[in-house]
N, C-alpha and C. Protein backbone atom coordinates (compact mmCIF):
# COMPACT_ATOMS: atom_id res chain seq x y z
N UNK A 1 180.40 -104.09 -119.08
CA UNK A 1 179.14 -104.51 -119.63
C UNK A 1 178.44 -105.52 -118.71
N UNK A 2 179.17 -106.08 -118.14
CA UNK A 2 178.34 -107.42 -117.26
C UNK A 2 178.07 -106.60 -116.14
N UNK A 3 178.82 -106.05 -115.61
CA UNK A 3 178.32 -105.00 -114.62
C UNK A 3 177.08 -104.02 -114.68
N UNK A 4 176.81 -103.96 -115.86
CA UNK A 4 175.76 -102.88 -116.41
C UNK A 4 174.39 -104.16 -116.49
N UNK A 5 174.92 -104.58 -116.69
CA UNK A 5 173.51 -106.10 -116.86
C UNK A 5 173.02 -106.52 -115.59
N UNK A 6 174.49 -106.66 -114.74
CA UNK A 6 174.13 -107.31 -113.11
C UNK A 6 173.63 -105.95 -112.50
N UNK A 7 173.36 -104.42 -112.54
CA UNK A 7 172.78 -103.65 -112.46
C UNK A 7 171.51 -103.58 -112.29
N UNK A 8 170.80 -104.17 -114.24
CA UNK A 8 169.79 -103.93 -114.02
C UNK A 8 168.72 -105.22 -112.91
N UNK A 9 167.76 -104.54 -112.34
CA UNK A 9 167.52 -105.05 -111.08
C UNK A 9 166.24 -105.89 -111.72
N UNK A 10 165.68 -107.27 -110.92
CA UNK A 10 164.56 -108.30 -111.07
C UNK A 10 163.34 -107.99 -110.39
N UNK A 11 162.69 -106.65 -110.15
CA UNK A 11 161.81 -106.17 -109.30
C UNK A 11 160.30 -105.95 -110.22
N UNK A 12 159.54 -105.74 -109.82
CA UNK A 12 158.38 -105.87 -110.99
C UNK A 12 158.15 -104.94 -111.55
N UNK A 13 158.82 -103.83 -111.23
CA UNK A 13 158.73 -102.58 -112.56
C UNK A 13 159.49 -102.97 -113.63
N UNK A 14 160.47 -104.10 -113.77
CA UNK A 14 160.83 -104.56 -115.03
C UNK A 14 160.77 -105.93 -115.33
N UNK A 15 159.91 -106.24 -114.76
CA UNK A 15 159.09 -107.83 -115.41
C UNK A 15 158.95 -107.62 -116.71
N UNK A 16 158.39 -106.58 -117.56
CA UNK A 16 158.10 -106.18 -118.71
C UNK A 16 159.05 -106.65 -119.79
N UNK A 17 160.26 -106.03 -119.43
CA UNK A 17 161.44 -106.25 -119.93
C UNK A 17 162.52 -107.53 -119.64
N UNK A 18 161.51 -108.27 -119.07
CA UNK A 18 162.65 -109.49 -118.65
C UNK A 18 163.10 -109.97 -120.07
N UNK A 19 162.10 -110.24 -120.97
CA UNK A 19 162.84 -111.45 -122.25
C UNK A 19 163.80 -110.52 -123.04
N UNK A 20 163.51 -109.45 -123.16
CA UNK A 20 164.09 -108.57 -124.08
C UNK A 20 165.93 -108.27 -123.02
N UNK A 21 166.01 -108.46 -121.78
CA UNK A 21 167.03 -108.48 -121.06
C UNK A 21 167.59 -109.47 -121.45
N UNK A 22 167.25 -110.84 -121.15
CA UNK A 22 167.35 -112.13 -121.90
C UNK A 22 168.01 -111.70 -123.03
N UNK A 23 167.82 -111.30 -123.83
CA UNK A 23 168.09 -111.62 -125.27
C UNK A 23 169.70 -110.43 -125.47
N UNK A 24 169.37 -109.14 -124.71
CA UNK A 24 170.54 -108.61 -124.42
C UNK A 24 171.77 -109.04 -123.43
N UNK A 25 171.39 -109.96 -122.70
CA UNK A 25 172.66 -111.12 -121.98
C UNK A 25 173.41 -112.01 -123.36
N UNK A 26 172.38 -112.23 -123.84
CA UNK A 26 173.08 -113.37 -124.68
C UNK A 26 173.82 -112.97 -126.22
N UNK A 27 173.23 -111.62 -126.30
CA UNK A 27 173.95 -110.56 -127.36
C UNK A 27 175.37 -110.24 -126.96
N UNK A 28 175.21 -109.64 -125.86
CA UNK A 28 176.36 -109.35 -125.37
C UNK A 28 177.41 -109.49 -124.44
N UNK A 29 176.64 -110.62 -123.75
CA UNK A 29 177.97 -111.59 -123.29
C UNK A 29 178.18 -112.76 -124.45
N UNK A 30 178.32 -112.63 -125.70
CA UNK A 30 178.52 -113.51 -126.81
C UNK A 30 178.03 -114.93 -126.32
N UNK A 31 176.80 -115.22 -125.88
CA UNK A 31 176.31 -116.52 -125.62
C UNK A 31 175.80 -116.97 -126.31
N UNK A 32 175.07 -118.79 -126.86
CA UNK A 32 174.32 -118.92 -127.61
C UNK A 32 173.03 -119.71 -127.24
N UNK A 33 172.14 -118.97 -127.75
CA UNK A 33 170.60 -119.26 -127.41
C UNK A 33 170.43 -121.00 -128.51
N UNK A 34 171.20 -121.71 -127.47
CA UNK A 34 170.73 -122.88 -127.75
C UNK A 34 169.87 -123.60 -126.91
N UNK A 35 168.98 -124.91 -127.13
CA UNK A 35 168.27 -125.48 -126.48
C UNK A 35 169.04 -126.43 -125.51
N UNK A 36 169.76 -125.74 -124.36
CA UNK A 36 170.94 -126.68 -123.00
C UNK A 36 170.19 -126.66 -122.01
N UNK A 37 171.02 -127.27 -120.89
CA UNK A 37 170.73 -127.05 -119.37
C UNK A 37 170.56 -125.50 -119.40
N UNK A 38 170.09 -124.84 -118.17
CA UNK A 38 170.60 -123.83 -117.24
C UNK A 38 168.99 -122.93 -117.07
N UNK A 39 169.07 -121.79 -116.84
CA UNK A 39 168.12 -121.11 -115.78
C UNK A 39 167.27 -119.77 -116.95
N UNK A 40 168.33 -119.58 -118.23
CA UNK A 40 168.06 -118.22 -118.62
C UNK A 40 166.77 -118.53 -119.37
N UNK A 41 165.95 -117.91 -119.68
CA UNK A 41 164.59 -118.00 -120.52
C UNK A 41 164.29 -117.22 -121.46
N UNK A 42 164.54 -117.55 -123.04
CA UNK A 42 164.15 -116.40 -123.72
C UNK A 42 163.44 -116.89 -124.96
N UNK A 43 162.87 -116.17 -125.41
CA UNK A 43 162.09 -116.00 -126.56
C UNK A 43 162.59 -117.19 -127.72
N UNK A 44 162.49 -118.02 -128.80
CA UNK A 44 163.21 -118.70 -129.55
C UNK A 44 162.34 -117.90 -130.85
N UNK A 45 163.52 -117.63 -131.62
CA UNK A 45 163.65 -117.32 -133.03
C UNK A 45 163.41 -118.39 -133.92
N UNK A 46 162.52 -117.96 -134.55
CA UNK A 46 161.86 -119.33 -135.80
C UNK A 46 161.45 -118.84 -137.19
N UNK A 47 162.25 -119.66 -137.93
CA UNK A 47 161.92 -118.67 -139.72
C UNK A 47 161.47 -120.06 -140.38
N UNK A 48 160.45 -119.15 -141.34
CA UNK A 48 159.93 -119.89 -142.23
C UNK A 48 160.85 -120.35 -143.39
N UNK A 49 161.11 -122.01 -143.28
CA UNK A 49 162.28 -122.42 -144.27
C UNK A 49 161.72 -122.08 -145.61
N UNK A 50 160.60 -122.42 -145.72
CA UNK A 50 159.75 -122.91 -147.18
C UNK A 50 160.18 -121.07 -147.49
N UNK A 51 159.39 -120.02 -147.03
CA UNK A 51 159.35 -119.16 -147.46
C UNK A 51 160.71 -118.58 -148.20
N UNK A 52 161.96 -118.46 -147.19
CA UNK A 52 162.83 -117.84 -147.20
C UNK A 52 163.48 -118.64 -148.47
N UNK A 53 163.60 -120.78 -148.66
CA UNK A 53 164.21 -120.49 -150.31
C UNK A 53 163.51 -120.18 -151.48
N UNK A 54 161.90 -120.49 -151.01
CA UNK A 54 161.02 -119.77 -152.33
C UNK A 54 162.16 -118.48 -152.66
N UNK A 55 162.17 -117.36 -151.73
CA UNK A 55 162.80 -116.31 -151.80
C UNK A 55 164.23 -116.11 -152.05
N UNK A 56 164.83 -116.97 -151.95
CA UNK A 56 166.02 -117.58 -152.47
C UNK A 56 166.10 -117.69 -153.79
N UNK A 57 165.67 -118.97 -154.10
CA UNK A 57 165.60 -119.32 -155.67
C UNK A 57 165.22 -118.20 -156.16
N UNK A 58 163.70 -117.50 -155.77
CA UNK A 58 163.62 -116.53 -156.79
C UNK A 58 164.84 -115.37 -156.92
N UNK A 59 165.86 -115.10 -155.74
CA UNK A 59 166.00 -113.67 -156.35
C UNK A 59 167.54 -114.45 -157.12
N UNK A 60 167.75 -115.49 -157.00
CA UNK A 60 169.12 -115.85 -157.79
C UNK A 60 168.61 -116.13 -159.00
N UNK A 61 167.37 -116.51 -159.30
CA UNK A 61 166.93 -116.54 -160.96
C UNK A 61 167.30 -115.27 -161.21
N UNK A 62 166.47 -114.40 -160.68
CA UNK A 62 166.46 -113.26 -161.12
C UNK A 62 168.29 -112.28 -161.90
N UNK A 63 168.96 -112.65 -160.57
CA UNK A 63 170.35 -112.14 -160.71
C UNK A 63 170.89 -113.07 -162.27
N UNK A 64 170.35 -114.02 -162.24
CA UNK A 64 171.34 -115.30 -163.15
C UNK A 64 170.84 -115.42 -164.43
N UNK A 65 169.11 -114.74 -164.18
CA UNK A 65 168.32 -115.22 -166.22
C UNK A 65 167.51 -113.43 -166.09
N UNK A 66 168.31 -112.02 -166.12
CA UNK A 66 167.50 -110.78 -165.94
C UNK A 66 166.35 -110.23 -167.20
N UNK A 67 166.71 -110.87 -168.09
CA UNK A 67 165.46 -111.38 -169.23
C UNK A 67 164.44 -111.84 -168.70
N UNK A 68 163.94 -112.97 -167.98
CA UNK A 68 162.82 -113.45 -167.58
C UNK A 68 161.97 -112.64 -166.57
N UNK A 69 160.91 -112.52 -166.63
CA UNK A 69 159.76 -111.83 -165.38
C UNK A 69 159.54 -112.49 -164.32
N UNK A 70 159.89 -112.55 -163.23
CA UNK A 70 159.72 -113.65 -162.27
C UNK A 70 158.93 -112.72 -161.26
N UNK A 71 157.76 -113.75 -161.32
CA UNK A 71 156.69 -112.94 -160.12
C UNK A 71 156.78 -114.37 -159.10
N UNK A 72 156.65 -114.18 -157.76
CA UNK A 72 156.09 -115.10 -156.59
C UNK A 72 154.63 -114.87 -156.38
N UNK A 73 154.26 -116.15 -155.84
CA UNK A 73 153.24 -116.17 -155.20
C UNK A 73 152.27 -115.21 -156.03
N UNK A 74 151.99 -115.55 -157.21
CA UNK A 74 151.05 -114.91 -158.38
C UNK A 74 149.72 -115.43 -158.08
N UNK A 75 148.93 -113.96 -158.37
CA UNK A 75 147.13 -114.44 -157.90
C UNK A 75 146.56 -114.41 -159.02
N UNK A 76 146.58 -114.66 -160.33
CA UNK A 76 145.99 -114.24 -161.50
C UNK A 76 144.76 -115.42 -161.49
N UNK A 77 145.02 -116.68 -160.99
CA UNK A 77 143.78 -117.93 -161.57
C UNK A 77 142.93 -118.23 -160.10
N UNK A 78 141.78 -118.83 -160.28
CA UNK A 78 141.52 -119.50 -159.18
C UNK A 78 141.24 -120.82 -160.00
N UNK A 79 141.08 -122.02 -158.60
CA UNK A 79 140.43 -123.17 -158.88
C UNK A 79 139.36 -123.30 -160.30
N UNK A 80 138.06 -122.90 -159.38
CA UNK A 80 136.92 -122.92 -159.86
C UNK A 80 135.90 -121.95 -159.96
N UNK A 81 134.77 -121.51 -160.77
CA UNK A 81 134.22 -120.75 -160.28
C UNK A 81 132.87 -121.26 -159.92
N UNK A 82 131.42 -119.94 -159.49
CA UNK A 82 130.17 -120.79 -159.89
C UNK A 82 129.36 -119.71 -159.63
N UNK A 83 128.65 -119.45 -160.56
CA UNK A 83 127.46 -118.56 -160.57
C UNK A 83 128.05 -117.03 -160.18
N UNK A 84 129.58 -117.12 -161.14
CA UNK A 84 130.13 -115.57 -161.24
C UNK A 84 130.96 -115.36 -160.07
N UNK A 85 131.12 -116.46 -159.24
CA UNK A 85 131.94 -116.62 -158.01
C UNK A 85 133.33 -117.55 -157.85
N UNK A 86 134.32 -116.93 -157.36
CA UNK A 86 135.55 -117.48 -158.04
C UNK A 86 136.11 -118.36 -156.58
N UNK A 87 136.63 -119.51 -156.98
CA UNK A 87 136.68 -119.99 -155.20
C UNK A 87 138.26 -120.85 -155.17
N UNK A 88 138.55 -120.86 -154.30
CA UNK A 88 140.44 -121.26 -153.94
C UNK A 88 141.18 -120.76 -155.24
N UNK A 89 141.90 -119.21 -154.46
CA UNK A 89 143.27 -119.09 -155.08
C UNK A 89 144.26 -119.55 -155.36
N UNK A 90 144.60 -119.71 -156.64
CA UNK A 90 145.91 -120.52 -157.09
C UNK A 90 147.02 -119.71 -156.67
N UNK A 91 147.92 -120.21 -155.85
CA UNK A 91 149.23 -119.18 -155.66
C UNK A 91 150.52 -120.14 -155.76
N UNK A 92 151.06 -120.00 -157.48
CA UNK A 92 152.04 -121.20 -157.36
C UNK A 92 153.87 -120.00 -156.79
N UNK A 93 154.39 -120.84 -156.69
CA UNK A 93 155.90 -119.87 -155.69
C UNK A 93 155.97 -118.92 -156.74
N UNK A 94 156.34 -119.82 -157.79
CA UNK A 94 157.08 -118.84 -158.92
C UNK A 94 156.33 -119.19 -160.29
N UNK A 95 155.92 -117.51 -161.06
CA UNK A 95 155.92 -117.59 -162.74
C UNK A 95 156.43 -117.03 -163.37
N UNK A 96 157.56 -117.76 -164.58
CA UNK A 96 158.76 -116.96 -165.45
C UNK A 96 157.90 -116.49 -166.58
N UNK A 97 158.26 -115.86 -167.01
CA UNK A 97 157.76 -115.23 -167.99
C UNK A 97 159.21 -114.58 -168.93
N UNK A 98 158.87 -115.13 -170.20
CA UNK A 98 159.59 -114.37 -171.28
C UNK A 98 158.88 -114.17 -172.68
N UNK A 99 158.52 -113.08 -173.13
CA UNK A 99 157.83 -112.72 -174.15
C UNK A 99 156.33 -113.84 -174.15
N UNK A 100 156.17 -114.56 -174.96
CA UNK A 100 154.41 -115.44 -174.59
C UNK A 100 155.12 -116.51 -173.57
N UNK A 101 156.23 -117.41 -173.37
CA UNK A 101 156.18 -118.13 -173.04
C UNK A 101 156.44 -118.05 -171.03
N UNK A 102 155.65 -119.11 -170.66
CA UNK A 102 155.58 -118.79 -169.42
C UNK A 102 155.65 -120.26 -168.43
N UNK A 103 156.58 -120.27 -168.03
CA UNK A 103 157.13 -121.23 -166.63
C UNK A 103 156.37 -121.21 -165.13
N UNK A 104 155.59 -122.07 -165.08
CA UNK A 104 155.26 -122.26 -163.42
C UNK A 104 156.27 -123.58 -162.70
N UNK A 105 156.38 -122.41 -161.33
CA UNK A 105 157.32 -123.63 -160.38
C UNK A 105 157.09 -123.71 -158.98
N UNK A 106 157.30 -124.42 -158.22
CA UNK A 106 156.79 -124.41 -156.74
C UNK A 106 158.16 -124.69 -156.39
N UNK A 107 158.41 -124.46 -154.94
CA UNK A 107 160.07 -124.79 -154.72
C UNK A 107 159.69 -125.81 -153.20
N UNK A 108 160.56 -126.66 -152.71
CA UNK A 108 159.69 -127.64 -151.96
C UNK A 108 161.15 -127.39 -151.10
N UNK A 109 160.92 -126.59 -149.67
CA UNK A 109 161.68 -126.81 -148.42
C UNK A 109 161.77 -128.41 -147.74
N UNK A 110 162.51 -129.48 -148.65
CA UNK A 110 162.47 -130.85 -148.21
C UNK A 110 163.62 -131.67 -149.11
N UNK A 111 164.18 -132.20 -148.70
CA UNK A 111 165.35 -133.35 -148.96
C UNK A 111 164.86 -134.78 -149.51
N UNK A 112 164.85 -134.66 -151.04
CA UNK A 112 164.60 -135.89 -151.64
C UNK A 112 165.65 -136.78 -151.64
N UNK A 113 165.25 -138.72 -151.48
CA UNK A 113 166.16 -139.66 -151.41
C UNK A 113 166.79 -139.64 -150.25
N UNK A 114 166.19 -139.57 -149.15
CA UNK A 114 166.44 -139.89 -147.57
C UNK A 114 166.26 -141.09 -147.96
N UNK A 115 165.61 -141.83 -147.96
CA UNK A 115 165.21 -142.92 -147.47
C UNK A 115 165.78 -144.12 -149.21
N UNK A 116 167.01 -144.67 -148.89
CA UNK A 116 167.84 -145.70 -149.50
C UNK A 116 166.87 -146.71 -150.80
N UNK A 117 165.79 -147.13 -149.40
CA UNK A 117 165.45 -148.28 -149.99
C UNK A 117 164.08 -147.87 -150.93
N UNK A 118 163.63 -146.60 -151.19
CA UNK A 118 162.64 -146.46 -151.77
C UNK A 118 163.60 -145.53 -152.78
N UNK A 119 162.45 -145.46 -154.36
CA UNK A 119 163.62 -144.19 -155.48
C UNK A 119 162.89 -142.81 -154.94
N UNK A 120 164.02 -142.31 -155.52
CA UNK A 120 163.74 -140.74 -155.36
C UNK A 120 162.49 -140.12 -155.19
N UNK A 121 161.72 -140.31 -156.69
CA UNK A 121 160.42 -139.58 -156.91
C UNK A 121 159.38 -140.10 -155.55
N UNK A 122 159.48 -141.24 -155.20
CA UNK A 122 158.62 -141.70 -154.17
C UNK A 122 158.45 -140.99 -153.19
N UNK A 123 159.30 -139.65 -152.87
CA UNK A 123 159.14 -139.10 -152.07
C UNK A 123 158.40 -137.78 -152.23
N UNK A 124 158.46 -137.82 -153.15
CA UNK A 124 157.55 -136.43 -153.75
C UNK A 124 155.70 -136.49 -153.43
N UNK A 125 155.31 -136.12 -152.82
CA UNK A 125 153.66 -136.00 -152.30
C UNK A 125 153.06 -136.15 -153.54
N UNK A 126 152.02 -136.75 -153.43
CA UNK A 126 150.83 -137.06 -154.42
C UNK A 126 150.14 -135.68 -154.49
N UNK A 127 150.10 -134.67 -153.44
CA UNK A 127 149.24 -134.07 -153.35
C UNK A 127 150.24 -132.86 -154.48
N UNK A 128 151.17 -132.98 -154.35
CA UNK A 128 152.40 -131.90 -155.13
C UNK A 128 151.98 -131.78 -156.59
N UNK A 129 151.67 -133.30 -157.41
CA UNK A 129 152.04 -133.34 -158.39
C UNK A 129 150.38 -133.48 -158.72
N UNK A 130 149.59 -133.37 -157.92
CA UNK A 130 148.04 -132.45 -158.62
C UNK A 130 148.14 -131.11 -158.87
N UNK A 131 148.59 -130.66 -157.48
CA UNK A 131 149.09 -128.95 -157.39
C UNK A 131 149.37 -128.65 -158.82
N UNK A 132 150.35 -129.08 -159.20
CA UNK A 132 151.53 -129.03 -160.44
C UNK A 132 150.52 -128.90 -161.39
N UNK A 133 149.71 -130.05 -161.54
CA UNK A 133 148.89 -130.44 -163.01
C UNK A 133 147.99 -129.12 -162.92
N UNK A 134 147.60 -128.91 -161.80
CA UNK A 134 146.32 -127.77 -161.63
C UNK A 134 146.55 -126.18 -162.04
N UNK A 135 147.98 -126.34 -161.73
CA UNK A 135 148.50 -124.92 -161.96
C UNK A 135 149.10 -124.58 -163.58
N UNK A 136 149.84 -126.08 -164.01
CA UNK A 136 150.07 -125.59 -165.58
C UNK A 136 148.03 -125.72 -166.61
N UNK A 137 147.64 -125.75 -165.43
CA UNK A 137 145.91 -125.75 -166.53
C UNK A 137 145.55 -124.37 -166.53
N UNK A 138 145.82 -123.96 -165.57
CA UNK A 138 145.02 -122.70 -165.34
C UNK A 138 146.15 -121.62 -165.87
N UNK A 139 147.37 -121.52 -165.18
CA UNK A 139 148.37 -120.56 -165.50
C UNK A 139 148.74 -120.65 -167.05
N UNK A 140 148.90 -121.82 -167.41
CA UNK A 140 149.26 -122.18 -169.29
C UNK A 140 148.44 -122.85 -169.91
N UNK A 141 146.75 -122.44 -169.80
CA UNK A 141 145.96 -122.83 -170.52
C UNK A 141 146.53 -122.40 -172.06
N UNK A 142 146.53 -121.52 -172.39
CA UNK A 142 146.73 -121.13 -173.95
C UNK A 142 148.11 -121.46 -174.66
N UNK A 143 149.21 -122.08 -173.67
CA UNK A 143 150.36 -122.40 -174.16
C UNK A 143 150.33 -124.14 -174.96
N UNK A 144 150.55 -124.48 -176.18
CA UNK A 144 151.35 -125.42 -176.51
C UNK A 144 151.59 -126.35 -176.00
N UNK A 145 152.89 -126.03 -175.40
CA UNK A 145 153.87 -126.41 -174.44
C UNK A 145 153.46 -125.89 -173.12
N UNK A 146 153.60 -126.73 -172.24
CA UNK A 146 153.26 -126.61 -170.91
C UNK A 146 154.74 -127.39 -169.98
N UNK A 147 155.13 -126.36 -169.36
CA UNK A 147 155.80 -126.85 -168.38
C UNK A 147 155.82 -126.48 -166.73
N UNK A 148 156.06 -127.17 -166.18
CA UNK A 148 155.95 -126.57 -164.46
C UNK A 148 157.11 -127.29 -163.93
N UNK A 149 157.78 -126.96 -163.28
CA UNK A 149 158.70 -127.44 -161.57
C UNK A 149 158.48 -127.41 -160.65
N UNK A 150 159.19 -128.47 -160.22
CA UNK A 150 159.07 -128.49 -158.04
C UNK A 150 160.95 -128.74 -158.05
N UNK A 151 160.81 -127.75 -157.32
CA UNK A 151 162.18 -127.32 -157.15
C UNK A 151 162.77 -127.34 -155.56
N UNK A 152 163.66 -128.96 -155.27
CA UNK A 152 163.87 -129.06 -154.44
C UNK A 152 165.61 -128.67 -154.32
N UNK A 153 165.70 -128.50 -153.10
CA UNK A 153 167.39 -128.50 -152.43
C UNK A 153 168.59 -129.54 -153.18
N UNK A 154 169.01 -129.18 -153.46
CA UNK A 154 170.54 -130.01 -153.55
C UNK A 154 170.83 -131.07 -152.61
N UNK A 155 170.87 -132.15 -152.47
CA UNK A 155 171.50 -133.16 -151.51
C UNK A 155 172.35 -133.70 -151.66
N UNK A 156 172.74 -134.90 -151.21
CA UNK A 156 173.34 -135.96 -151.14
C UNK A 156 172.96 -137.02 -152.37
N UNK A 157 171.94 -137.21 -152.31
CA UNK A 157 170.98 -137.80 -152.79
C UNK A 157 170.11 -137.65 -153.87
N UNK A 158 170.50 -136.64 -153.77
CA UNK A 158 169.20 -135.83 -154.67
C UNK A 158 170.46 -135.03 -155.75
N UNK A 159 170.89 -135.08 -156.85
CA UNK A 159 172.12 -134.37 -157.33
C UNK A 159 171.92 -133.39 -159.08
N UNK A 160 170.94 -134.79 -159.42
CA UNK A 160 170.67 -133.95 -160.88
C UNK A 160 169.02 -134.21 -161.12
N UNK A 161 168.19 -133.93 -162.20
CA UNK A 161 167.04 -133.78 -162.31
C UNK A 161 166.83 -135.38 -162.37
N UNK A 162 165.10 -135.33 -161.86
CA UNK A 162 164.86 -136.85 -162.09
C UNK A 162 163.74 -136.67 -163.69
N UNK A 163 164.03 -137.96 -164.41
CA UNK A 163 163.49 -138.11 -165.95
C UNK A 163 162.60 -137.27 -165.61
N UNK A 164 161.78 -136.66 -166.73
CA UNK A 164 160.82 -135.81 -166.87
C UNK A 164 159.99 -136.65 -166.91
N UNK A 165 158.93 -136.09 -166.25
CA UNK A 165 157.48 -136.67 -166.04
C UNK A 165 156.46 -136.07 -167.04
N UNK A 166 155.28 -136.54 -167.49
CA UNK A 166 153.97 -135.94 -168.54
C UNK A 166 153.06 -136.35 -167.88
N UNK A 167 152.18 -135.53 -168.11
CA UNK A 167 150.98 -135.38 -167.71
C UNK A 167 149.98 -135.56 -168.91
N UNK A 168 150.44 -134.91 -169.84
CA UNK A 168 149.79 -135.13 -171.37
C UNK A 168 150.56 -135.12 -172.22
N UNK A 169 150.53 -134.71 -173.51
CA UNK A 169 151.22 -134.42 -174.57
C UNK A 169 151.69 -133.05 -174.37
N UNK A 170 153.01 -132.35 -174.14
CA UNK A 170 153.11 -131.51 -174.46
C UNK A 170 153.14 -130.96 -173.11
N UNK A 171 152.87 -131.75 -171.70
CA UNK A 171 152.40 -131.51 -170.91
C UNK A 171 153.57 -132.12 -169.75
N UNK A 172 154.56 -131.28 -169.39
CA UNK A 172 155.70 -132.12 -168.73
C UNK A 172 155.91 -130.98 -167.43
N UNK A 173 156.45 -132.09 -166.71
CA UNK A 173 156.14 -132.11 -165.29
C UNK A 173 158.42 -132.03 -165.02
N UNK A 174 159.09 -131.28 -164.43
CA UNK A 174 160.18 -131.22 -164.39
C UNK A 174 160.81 -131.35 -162.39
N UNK A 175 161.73 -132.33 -162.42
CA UNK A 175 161.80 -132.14 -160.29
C UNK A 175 163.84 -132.13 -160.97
N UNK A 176 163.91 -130.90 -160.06
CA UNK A 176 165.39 -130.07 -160.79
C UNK A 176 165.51 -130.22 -158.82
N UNK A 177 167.24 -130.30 -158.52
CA UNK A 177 167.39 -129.76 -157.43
C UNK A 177 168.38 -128.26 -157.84
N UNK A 178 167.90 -127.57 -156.42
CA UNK A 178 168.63 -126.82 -156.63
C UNK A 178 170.09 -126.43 -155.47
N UNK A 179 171.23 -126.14 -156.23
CA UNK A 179 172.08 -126.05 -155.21
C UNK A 179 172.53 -124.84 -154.53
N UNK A 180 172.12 -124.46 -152.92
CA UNK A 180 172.13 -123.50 -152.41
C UNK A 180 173.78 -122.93 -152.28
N UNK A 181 174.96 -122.82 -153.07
CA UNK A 181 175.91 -122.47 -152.95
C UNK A 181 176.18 -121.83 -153.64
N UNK A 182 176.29 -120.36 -153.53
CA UNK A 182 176.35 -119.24 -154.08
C UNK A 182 176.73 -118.82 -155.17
N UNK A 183 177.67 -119.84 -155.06
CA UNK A 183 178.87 -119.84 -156.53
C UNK A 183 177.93 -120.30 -157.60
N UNK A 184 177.19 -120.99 -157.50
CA UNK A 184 176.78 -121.91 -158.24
C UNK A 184 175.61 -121.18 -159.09
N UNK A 185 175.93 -121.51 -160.48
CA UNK A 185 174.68 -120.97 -161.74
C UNK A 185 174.05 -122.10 -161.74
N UNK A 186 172.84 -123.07 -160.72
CA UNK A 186 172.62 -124.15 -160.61
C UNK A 186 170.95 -124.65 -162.04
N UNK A 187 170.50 -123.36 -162.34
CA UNK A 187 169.53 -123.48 -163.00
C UNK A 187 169.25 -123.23 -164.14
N UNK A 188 169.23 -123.03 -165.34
CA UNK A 188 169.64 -122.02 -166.93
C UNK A 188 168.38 -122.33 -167.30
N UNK A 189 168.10 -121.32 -167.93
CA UNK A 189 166.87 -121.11 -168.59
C UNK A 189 166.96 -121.56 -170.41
N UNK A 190 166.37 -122.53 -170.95
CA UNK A 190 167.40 -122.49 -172.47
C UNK A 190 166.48 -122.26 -173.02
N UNK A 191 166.11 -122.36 -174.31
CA UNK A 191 164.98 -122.00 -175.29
C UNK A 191 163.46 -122.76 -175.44
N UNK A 192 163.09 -121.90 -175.32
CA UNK A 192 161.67 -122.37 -175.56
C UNK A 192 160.89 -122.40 -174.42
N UNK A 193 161.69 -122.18 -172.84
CA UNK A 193 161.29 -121.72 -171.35
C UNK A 193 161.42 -122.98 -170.73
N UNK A 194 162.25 -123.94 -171.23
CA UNK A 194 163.38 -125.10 -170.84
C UNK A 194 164.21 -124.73 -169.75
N UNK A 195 164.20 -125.41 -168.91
CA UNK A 195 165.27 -125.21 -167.75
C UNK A 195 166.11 -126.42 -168.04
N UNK A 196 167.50 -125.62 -167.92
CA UNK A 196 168.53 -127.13 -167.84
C UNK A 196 169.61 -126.99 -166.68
N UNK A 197 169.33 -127.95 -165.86
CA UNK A 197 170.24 -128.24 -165.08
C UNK A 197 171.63 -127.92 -165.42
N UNK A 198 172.81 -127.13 -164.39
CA UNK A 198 173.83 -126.93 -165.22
C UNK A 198 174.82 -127.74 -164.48
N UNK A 199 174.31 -129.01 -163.83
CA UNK A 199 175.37 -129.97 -163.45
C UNK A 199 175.71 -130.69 -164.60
């Protein structure tokens, strides 16, 4: 195999193919495309964190509560409208749905309680917990009960839900971590479209 690699030749009919050579050196001479010294040059692989545990959380709800409707990234509301014109789409991560009652949640690719000397919630964006308010108005205008989540990672730090927050009466605001270990039934859905932590 290295012989077949030191083969192919550096001449400009395969300039084309240099990165994609690159990437077959390091496939198959079992190397790793880390950021070191040395000469080789290739392409760097980059994934969207936020996206992939949105996509996470959702499909382990799914496997763990198969009763509930879980849509992502739902387009049903906008902001505002004006003169029959509808303007900034609301797209919250996730909406549960079970018979009328209905759960909005955002999931937040970020590590709450880094920082010792400040509490937890302090780390949560101002701009998050408008998001939040904006989305249980529009998504659960007709509900009662209104609830939404921001659904961060499991840490160190971060281990069980912080007190529930209100916004109004009736109007509660929930920050759950969640723990990415497989084993783990980290989220339960209980009555009334209650999430309870199952630490």
């Amino acid at each position: 195999m290295r012989m077949d690699l030191a083969r192919c030749s550096k001449n400009r009919s395969m300039a084309y193919y240099e990165h994609v050579l690159a990437w077959c050196r390091i496939i198959l001479l079992d190397q790793s495309p880390m950021g070191t010294a040395g000469t080789i040059r290739t392409l760097s692989l980059l994934f969207p964190m936020e996206r992939i545990f949105e996509d996470y959380v959702a499909a382990r709800l799914r496997l763990l509560h198969p009763s509930w409707q879980i849509t992502t990234q739902a387009r049903d509301h906008y902001l505002m409208q004006q003169e029959g014109k509808y303007y900034f789409l609301m797209k919250p991560d996730l909406v549960l749905k079970q018979g009328k009652t209905r759960i909005v949640a955002d999931t937040k690719w970020k590590l709450l309680g880094q920082d010792n000397s400040k509490p937890v919630h302090a780390a949560i964006g101002q701009a998050n917990l408008y998001q939040m308010y904006a989305y249980g108005k529009k998504y659960l205008h007709d509900q009662e009960m209104k609830e939404v989540y921001l659904i961060y990672p499991k840490s160190e730090n971060f281990t069980k839900p912080l007190p529930v927050f209100e916004y109004d009466e009736g109007f509660r605001l929930f920050v759950v971590p969640f723990d990415l270990a497989v084993e783990v039934d980290n989220l339960l859905l209980g009555e009334g479209g209650c999430w309870r932590n199952n630490a």
